[in-house]
Protein backbone atom coordinates (compact mmCIF):
# COMPACT_ATOMS: atom_id res chain seq x y z
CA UNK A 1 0.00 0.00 0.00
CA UNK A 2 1.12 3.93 -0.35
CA UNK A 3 0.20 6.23 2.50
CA UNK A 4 0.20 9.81 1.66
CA UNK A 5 -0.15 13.16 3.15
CA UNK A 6 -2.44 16.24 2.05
CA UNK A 7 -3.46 19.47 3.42
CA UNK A 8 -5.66 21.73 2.47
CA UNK A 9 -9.71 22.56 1.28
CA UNK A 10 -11.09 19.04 1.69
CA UNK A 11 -14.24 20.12 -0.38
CA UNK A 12 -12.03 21.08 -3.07
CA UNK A 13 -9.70 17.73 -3.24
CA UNK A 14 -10.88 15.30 -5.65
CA UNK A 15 -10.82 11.75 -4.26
CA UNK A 16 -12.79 8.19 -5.25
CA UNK A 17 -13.60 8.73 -1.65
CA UNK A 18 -13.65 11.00 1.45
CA UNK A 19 -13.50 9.53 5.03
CA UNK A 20 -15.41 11.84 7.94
CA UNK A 21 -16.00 11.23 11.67
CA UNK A 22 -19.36 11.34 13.34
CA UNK A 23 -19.64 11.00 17.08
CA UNK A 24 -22.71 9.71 18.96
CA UNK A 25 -25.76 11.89 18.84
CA UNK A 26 -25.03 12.79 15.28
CA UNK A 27 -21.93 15.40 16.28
CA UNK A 28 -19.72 15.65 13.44
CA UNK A 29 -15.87 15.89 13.85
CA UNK A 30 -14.32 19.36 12.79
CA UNK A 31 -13.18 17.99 9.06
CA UNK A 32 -17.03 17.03 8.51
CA UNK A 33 -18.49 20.08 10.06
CA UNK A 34 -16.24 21.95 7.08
CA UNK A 35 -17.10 19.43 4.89
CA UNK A 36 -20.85 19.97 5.61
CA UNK A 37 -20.99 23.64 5.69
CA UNK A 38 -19.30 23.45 1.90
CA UNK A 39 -22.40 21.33 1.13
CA UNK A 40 -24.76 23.49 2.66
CA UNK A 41 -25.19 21.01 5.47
CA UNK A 42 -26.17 17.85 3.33
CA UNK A 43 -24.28 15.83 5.96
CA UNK A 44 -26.67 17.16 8.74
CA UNK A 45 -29.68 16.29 6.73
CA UNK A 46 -28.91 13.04 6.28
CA UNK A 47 -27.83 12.14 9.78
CA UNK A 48 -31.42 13.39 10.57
CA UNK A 49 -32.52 10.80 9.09
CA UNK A 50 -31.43 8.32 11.75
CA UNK A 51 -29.54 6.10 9.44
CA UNK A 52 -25.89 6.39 11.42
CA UNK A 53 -26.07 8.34 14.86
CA UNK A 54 -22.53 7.56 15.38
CA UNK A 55 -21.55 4.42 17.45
CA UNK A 56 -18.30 3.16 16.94
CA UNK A 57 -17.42 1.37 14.10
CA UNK A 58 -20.83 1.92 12.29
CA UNK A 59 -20.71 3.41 8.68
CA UNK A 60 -22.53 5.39 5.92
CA UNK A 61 -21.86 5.82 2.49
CA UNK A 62 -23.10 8.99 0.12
CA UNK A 63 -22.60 9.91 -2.62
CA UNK A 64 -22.84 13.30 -5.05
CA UNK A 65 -22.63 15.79 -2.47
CA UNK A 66 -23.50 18.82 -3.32
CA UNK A 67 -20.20 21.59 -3.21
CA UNK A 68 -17.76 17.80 -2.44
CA UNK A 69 -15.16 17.14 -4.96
CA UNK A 70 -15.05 13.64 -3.78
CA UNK A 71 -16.84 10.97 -5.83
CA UNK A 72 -18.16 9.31 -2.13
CA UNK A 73 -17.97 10.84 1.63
CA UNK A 74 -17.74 7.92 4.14
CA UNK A 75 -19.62 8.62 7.80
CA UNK A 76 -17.81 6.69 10.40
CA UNK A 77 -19.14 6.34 14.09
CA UNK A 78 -16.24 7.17 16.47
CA UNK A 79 -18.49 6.57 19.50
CA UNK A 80 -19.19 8.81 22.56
CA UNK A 81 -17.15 12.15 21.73
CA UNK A 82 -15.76 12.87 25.58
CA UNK A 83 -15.08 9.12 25.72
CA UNK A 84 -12.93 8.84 22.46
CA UNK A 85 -10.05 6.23 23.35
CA UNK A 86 -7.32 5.16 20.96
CA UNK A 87 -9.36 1.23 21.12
CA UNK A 88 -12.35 3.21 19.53
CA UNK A 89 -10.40 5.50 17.14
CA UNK A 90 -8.83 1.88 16.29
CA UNK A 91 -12.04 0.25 15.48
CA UNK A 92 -13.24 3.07 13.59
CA UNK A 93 -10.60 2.90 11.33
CA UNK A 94 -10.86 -0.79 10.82
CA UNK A 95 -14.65 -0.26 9.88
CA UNK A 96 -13.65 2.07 7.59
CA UNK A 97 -10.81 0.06 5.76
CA UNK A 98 -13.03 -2.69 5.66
CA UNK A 99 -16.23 -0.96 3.64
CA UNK A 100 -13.39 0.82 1.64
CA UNK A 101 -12.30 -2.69 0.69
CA UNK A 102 -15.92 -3.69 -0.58
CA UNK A 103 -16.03 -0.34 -2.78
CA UNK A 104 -14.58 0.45 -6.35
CA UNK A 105 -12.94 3.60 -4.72
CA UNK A 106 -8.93 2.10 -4.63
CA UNK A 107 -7.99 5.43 -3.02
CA UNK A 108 -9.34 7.57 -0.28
CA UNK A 109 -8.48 10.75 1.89
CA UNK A 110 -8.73 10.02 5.64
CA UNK A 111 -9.61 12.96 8.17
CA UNK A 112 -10.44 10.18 10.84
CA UNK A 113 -6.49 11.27 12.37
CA UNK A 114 -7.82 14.73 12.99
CA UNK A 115 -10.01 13.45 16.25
CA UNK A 116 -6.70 12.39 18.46
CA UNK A 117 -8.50 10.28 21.17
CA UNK A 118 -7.80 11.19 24.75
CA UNK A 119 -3.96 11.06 26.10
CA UNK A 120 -2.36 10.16 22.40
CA UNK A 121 -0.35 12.42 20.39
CA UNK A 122 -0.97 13.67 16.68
CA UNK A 123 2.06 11.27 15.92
CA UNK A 124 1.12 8.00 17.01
CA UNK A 125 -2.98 8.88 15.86
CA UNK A 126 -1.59 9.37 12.03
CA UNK A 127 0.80 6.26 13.33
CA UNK A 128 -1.79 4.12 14.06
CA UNK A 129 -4.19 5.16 10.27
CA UNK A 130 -1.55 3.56 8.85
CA UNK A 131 -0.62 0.40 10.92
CA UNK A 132 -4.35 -0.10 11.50
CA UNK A 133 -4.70 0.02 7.45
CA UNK A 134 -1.78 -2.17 6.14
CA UNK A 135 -3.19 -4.95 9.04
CA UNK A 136 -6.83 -4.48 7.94
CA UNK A 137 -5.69 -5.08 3.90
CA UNK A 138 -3.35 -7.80 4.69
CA UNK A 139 -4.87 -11.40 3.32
CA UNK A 140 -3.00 -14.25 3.05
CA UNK A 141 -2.59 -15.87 -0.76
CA UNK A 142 0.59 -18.06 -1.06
CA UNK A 143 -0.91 -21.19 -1.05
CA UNK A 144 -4.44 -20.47 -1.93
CA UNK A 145 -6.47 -18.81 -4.67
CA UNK A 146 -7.89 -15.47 -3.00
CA UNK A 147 -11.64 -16.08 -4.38
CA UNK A 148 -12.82 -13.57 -1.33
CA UNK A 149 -10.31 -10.70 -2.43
CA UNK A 150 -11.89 -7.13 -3.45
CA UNK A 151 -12.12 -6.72 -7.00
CA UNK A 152 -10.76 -3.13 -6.52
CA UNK A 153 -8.18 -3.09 -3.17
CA UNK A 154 -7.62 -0.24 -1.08
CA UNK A 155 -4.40 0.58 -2.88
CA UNK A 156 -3.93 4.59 -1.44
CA UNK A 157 -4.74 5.92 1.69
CA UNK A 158 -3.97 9.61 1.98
CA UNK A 159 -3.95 11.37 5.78
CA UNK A 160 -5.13 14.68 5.64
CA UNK A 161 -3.68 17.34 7.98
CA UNK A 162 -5.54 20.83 8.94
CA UNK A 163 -2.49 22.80 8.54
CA UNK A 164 1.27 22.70 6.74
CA UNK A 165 2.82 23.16 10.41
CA UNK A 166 1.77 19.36 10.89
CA UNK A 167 3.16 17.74 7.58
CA UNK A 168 6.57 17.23 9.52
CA UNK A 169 5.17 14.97 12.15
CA UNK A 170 2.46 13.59 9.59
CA UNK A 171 5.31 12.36 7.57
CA UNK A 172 7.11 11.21 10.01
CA UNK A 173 4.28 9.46 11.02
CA UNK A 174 3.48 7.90 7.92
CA UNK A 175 7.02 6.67 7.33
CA UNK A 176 7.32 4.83 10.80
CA UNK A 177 3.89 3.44 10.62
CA UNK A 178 5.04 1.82 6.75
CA UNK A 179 8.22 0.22 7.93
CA UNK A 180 6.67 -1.21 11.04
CA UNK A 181 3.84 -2.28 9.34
CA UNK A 182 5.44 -4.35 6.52
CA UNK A 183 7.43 -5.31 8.93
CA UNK A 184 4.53 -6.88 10.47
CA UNK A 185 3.14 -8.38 7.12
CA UNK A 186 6.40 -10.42 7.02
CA UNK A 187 6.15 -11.72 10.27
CA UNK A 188 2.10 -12.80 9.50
CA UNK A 189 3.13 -14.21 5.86
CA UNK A 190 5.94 -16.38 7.54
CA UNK A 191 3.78 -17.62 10.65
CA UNK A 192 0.86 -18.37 8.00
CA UNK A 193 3.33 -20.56 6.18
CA UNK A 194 2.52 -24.32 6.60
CA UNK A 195 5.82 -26.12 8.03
CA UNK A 196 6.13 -28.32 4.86
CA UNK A 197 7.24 -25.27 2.97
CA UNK A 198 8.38 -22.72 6.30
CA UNK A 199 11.09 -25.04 7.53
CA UNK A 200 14.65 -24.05 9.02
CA UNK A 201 16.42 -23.77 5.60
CA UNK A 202 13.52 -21.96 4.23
CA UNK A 203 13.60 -19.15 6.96
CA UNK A 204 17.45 -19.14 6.70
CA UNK A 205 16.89 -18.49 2.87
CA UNK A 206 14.83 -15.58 3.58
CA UNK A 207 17.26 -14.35 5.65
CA UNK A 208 20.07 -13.97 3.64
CA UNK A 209 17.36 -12.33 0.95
CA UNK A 210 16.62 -10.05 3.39
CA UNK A 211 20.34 -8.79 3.53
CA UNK A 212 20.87 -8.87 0.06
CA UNK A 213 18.63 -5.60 0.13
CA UNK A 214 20.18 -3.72 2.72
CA UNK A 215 23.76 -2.95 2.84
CA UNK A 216 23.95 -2.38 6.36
CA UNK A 217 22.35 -5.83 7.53
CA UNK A 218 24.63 -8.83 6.75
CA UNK A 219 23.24 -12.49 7.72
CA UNK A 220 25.53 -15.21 9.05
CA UNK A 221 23.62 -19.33 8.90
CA UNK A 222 25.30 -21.31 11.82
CA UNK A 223 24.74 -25.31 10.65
CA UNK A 224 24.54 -28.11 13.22
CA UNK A 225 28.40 -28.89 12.83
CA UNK A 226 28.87 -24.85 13.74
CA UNK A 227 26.90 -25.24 17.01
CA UNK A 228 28.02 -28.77 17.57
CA UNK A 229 31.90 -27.19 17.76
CA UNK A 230 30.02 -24.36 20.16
CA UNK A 231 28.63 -27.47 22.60
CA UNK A 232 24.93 -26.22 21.78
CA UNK A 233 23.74 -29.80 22.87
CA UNK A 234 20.36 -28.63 24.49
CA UNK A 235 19.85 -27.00 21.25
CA UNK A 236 20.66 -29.94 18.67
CA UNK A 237 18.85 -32.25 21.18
CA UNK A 238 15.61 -31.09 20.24
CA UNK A 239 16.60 -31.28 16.50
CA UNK A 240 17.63 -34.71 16.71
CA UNK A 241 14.32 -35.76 15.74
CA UNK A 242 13.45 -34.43 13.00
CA UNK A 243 15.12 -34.42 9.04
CA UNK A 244 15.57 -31.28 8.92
CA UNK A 245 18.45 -29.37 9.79
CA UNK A 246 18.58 -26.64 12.50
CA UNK A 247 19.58 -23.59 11.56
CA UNK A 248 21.06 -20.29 13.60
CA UNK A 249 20.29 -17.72 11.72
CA UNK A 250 22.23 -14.52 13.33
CA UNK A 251 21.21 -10.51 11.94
CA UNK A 252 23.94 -8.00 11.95
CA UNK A 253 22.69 -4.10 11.40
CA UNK A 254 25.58 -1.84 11.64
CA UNK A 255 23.68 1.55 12.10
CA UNK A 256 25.23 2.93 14.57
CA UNK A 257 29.08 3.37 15.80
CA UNK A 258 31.43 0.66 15.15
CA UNK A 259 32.07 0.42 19.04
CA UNK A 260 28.26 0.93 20.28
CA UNK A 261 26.71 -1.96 22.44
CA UNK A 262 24.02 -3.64 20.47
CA UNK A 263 20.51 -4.52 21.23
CA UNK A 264 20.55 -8.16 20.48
CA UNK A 265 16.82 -9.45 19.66
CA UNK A 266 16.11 -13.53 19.76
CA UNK A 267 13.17 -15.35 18.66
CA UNK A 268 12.31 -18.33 19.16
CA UNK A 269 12.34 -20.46 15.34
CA UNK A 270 10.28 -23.44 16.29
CA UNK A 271 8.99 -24.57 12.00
CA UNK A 272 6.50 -26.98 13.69
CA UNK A 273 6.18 -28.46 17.32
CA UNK A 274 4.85 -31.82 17.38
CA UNK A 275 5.54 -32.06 21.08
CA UNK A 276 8.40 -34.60 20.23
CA UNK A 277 7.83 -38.03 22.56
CA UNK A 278 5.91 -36.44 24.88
CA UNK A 279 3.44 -35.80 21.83
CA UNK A 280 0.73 -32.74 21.59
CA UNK A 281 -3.05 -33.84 21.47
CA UNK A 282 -4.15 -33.77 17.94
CA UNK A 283 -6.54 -30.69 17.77
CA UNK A 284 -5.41 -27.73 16.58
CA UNK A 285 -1.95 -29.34 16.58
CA UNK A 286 -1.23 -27.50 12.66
CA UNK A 287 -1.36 -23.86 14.87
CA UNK A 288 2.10 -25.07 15.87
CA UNK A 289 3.56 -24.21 12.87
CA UNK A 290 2.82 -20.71 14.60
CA UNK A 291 5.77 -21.79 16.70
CA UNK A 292 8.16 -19.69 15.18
CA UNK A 293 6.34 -16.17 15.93
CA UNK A 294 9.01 -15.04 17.83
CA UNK A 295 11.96 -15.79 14.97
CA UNK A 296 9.39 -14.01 12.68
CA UNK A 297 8.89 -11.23 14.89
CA UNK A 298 13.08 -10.49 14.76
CA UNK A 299 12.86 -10.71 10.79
CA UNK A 300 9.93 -8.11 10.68
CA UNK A 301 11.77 -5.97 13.44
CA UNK A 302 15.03 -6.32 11.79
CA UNK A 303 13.39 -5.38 8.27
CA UNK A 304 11.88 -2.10 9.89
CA UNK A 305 15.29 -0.79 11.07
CA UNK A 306 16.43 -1.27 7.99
CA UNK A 307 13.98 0.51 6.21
CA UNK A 308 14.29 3.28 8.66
CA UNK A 309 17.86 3.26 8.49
CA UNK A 310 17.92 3.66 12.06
CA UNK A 311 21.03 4.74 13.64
CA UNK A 312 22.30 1.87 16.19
CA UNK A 313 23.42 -1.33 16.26
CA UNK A 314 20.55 -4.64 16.24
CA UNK A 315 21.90 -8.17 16.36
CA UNK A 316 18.91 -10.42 15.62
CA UNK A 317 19.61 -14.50 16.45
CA UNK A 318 16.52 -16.98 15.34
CA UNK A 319 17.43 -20.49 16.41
CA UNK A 320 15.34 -22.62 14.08
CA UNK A 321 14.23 -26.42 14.34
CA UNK A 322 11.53 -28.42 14.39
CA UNK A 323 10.51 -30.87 17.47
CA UNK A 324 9.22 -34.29 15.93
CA UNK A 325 9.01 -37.50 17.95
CA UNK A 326 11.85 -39.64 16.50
CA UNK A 327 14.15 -42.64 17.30
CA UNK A 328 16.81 -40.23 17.46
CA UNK A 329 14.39 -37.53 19.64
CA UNK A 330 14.79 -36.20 23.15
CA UNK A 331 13.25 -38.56 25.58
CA UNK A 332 12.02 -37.76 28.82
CA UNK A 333 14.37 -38.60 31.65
CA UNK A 334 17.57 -37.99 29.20
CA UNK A 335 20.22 -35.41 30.31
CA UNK A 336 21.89 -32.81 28.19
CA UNK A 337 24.42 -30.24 28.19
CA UNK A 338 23.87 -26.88 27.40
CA UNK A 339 26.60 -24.60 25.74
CA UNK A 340 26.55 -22.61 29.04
CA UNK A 341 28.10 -26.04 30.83
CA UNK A 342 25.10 -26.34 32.55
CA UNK A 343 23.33 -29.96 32.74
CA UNK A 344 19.19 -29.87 32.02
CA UNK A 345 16.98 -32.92 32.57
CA UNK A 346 14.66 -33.49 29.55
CA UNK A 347 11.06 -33.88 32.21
CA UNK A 348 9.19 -33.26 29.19
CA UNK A 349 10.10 -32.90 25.73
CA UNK A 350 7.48 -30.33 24.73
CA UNK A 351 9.17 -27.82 26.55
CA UNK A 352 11.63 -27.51 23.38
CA UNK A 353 11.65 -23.93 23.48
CA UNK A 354 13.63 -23.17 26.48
CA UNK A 355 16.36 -25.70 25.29
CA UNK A 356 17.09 -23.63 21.50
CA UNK A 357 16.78 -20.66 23.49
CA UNK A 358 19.14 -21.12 26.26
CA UNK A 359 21.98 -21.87 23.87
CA UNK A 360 20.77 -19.03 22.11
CA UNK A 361 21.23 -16.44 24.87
CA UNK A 362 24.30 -17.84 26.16
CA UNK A 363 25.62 -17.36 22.42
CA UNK A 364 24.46 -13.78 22.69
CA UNK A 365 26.98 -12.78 25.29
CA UNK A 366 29.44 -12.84 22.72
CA UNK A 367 28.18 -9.66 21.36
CA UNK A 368 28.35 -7.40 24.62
CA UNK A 369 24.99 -6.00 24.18
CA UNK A 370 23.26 -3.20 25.73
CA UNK A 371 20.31 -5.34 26.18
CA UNK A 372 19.10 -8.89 25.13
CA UNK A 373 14.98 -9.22 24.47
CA UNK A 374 14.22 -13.12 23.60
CA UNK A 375 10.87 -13.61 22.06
CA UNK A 376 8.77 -16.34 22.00
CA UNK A 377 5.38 -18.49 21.45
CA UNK A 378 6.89 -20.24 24.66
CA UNK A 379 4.01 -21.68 27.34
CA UNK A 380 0.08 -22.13 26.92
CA UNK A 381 0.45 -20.90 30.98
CA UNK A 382 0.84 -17.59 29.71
CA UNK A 383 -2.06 -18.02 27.55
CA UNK A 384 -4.04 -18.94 30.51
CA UNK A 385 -3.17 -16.40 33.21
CA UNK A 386 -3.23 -13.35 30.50
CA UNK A 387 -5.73 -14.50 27.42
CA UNK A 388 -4.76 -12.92 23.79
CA UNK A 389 -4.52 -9.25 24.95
CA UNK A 390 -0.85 -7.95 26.25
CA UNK A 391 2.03 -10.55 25.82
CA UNK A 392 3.79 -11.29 29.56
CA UNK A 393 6.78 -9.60 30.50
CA UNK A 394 9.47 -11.36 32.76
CA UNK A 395 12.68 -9.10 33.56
CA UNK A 396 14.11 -8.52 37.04
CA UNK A 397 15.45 -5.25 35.54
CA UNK A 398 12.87 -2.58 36.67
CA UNK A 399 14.15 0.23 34.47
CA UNK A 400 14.22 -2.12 31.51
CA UNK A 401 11.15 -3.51 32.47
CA UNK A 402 9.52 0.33 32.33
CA UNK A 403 10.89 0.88 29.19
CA UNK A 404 9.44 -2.17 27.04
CA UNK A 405 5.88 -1.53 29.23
CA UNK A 406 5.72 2.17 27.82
CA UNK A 407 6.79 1.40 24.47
CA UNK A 408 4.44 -1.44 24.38
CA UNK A 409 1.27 1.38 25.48
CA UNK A 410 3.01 3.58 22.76
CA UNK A 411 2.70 0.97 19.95
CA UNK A 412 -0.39 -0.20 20.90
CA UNK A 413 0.92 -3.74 21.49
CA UNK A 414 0.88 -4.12 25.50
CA UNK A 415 2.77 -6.55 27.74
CA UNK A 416 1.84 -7.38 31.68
CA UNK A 417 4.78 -8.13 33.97
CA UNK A 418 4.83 -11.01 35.91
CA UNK A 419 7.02 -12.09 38.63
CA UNK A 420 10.05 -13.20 38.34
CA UNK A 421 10.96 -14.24 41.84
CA UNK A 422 13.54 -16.41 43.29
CA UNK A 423 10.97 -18.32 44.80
CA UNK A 424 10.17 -20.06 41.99
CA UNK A 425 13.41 -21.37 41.07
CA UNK A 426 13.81 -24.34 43.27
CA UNK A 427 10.78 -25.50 41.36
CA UNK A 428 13.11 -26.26 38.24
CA UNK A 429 15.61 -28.43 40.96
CA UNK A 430 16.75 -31.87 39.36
CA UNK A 431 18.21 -34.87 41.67
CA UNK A 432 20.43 -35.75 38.04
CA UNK A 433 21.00 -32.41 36.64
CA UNK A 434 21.83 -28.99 36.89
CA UNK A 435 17.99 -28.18 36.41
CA UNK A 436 14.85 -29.78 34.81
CA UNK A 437 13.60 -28.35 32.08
CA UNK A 438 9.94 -27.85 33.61
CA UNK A 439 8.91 -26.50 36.73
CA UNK A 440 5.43 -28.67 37.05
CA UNK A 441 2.43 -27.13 36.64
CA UNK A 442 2.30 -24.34 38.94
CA UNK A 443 3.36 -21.05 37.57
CA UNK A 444 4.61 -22.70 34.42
CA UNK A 445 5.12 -19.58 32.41
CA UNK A 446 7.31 -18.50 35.50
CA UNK A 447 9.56 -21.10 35.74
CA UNK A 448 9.51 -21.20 32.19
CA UNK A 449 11.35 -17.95 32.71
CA UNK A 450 13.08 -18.58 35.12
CA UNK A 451 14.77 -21.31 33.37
CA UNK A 452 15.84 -19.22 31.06
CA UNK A 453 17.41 -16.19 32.96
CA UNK A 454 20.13 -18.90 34.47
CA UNK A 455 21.63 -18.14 30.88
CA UNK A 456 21.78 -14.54 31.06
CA UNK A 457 23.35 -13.25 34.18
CA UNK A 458 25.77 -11.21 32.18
CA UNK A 459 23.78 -8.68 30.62
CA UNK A 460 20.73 -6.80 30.72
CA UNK A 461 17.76 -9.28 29.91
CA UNK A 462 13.97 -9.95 29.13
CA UNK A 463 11.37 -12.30 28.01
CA UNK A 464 8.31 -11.73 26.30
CA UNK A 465 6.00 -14.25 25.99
CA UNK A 466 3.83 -14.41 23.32
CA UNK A 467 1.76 -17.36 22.81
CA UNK A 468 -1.30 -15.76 23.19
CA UNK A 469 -0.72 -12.80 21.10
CA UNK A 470 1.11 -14.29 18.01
CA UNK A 471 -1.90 -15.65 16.20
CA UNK A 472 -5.62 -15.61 16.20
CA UNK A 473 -7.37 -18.88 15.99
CA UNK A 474 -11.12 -20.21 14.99
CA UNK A 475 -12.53 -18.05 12.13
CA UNK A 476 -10.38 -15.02 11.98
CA UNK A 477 -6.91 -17.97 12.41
CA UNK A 478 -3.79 -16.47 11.11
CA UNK A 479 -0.51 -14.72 12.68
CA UNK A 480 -0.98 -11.31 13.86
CA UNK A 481 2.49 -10.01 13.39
CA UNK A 482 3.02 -8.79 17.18
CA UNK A 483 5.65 -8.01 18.69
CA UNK A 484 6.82 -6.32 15.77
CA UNK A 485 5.62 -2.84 16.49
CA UNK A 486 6.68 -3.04 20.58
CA UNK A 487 10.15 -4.12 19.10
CA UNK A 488 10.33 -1.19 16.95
CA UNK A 489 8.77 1.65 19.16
CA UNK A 490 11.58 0.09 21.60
CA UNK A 491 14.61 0.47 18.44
CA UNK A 492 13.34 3.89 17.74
CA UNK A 493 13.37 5.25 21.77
CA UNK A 494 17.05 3.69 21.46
CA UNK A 495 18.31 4.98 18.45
CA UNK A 496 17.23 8.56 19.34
CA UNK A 497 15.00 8.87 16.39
CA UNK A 498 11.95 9.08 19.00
CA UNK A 499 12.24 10.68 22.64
CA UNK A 500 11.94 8.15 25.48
CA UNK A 501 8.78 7.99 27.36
CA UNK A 502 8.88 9.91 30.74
């Protein structure tokens, strides 16, 4: 898609279609009260008429208005006008995109940015027109014919400003909200992939296409022999059983100084979890090709920087596998040996992700980053004690912890913290190993954590968990892209391009 900005007479610009708000009891935002006194107050009439009255999300379509130089003028319901949040302005704009998508119009000039809802800034409004868009247009194709796809697309959407003071921030704006959005797009078309054609050397391939565009991202592939030499052996255990290959796949941005820290991001690459021995009941078992959300949330973040040429430094590290039950697979009660030195006993070999992440982080430390954020679909106890809203947040770093929690409000894609406590640790204790990999069932996206920070005690760390806010399921099934924005509101606080939040 191509987001634009205009200014200017909105009765005079010709568009396929014009896009007003209308709060409840028929108040018209500012753009459609000009818009209506250029039409000598058609737009009043015809809300008299009781057909929209403004509720949120509801629309109206006319067309020919009288003094309009647009072909249509679409009525969107914004809801109650003192209670105007950023979820309604959201789901106005989705109603929108969608009726726009069942027109002929292709193009149309948005004033919907002009109502900023209660405590958010003209920025992250014109921000969230576009982000909302791109995710609204977004339909998956690569393996099926599209019979349900709009015969004319939204292919333009142009934000209108009131005044040439506000282009500056509007295209700033409009700029951010493209790169994080495709960024998003590429995490959804990977996670959407099936794991017959999404494997470990597939996403490996699409890494090193993805640095063949930018000349400041380079991609290095680790193969098994690579970590084997490294003693990753909680890593290759879990790839043991499967025929294909696991893969590190390591991003290197160079934006900023040579000798600046980097922010290392690593997701979780997980092509398909079968649950290995310790096997996964058989319904809904295909939404674990989803497994990988994390490693496709570092591609789409990665991909944004480098569209926004950001100026720092972003390591990205996506351990890929797949976790099959096998003769050769992880069985529960075996003991294996991380790269760290530490010993893990294999309790149950579903809880896969932990072992190619530990390996993972302890590779990180070779890097000296400012900051390590791991990412992944990682425990169905997260899914329980939070639902599919914010994605959990374990860090025992409290300023690091405020940082990714205002970033998260800021990009619209929220995180809860959860504890992190030493209590919880001696519920990982092993009488044959260093640790077990599971904690039992109490707290298990806790201790899922918790098993993880005993690989990171030498830099600044945290874990998002995001298996209930990486994909939708039933009807509306299909990856949802997060945490790519978080991950680059977070780049662009670091890199200086945006202010931090107070």
């Amino acid at each position: 898609m191509e987001f634009k900005i205009k200014t200017g007479d909105l009765a005079k610009h010709k568009t396929p279609c014009l896009v007003l708000g209308v709060f409840e009891k028929r108040k018209l935002a500012e753009p459609a009260q000009a818009v209506d006194q250029a039409s000598g107050g058609r737009l009043t009439e015809i809300l008299k008429r009781g057909d929209l009255d403004g509720e949120t999300g509801r629309t109206l379509m006319l067309y020919d208005v009288p003094g309009i130089a647009a072909e249509r003028v679409l009525l969107v319901g914004c809801g109650k006008h003192k209670e105007f949040t950023r979820a309604n302005y959201r789901q106005a704009l989705a109603a929108a995109v969608d009726l726009l998508q069942r027109t002929h119009a292709g193009d149309a000039l948005s004033t919907l940015a002009e109502s900023i809802p209660d405590g958010l800034t003209r920025y992250l409004a014109l921000r969230d027109a576009v982000t909302t868009t791109a995710d609204r247009v977004y339909r998956y194709s690569r393996t099926k014919e599209d019979k349900q796809a709009p015969k004319t697309p939204l292919r333009t959407l142009t934000l209108w400003v009131a005044t040439r003071q506000q282009v500056d921030t509007a295209e700033q704006a409009t700029r951010h909200g493209a790169a994080i959005a495709a960024g998003v797009t590429l995490a959804k078309e990977l996670g959407n992939l099936p794991g017959n054609i999404c494997t470990p050397s597939y996403l490996a391939d699409q890494a090193l296409d993805l640095a063949s565009r930018f000349d400041k991202l380079t991609v290095e592939v680790l193969e098994e022999a690579q970590m084997e030499e490294l003693g990753m052996g909680a890593l290759l255990s879990v790839s043991r059983g499967s025929r294909q290959p696991a893969k590190l796949i390591c991003f290197k941005y160079q934006g900023g100084p040579q000798d600046q820290k980097p922010v290392v991001l690593v997701g979780k690459g997980l092509t398909f979890d079968a649950g290995g021995i310790s096997i996964k009941p058989a319904a809904e078992m295909d939404e674990m090709k989803y497994d990988m959300c994390g490693g496709a949330g570092v591609f789409g973040a990665v991909q944004a920087a480098c569209e926004l040429d950001l100026p720092l430094n972003l390591v990205g590290l996506v351990p890929a596998s797949e976790n099959l039950p096998d003769g050769a697979a992880n069985k529960p009660g075996d003991i294996i040996k991380s790269m760290s030195g530490q010993t893990i006993e294999v309790l149950n070999t579903d809880a896969e992700g932990r072992l190619i992440l530990c390996d993972t982080l302890t590779y990180s430390e070779r890097f000296d980053p400012a900051v390590v954020i791991d990412l992944a679909t990682l425990t169905g106890a997260c899914v329980v004690a939070l639902g599919k809203h914010p994605s959990g947040l374990f860090t025992a770093d409290d300023r690091l912890a405020q940082e990714i929690q205002d970033a998260g409000n800021d990009a619209w894609d929220r995180v809860w913290r959860m504890p992190l406590w030493e209590d919880y640790q001696a519920q990982l204790d092993s009488n044959f190993a260093d640790m077990a990999n599971i904690g039992g069932r109490d707290g298990g996206a806790i201790t899922a954590a918790c098993f993880l920070s005993r690989y990171t005690k030498k830099y600044r760390w945290a874990h998002l968990d995001i298996a209930g806010t990486a994909w939708l399921s039933g009807k509306e099934k299909g990856g949802t892209g997060r945490p790519v924005p978080l991950l680059v509101q977070i780049l662009l606080q670091r890199s200086g391009v945006l202010p931090m939040t107070d």
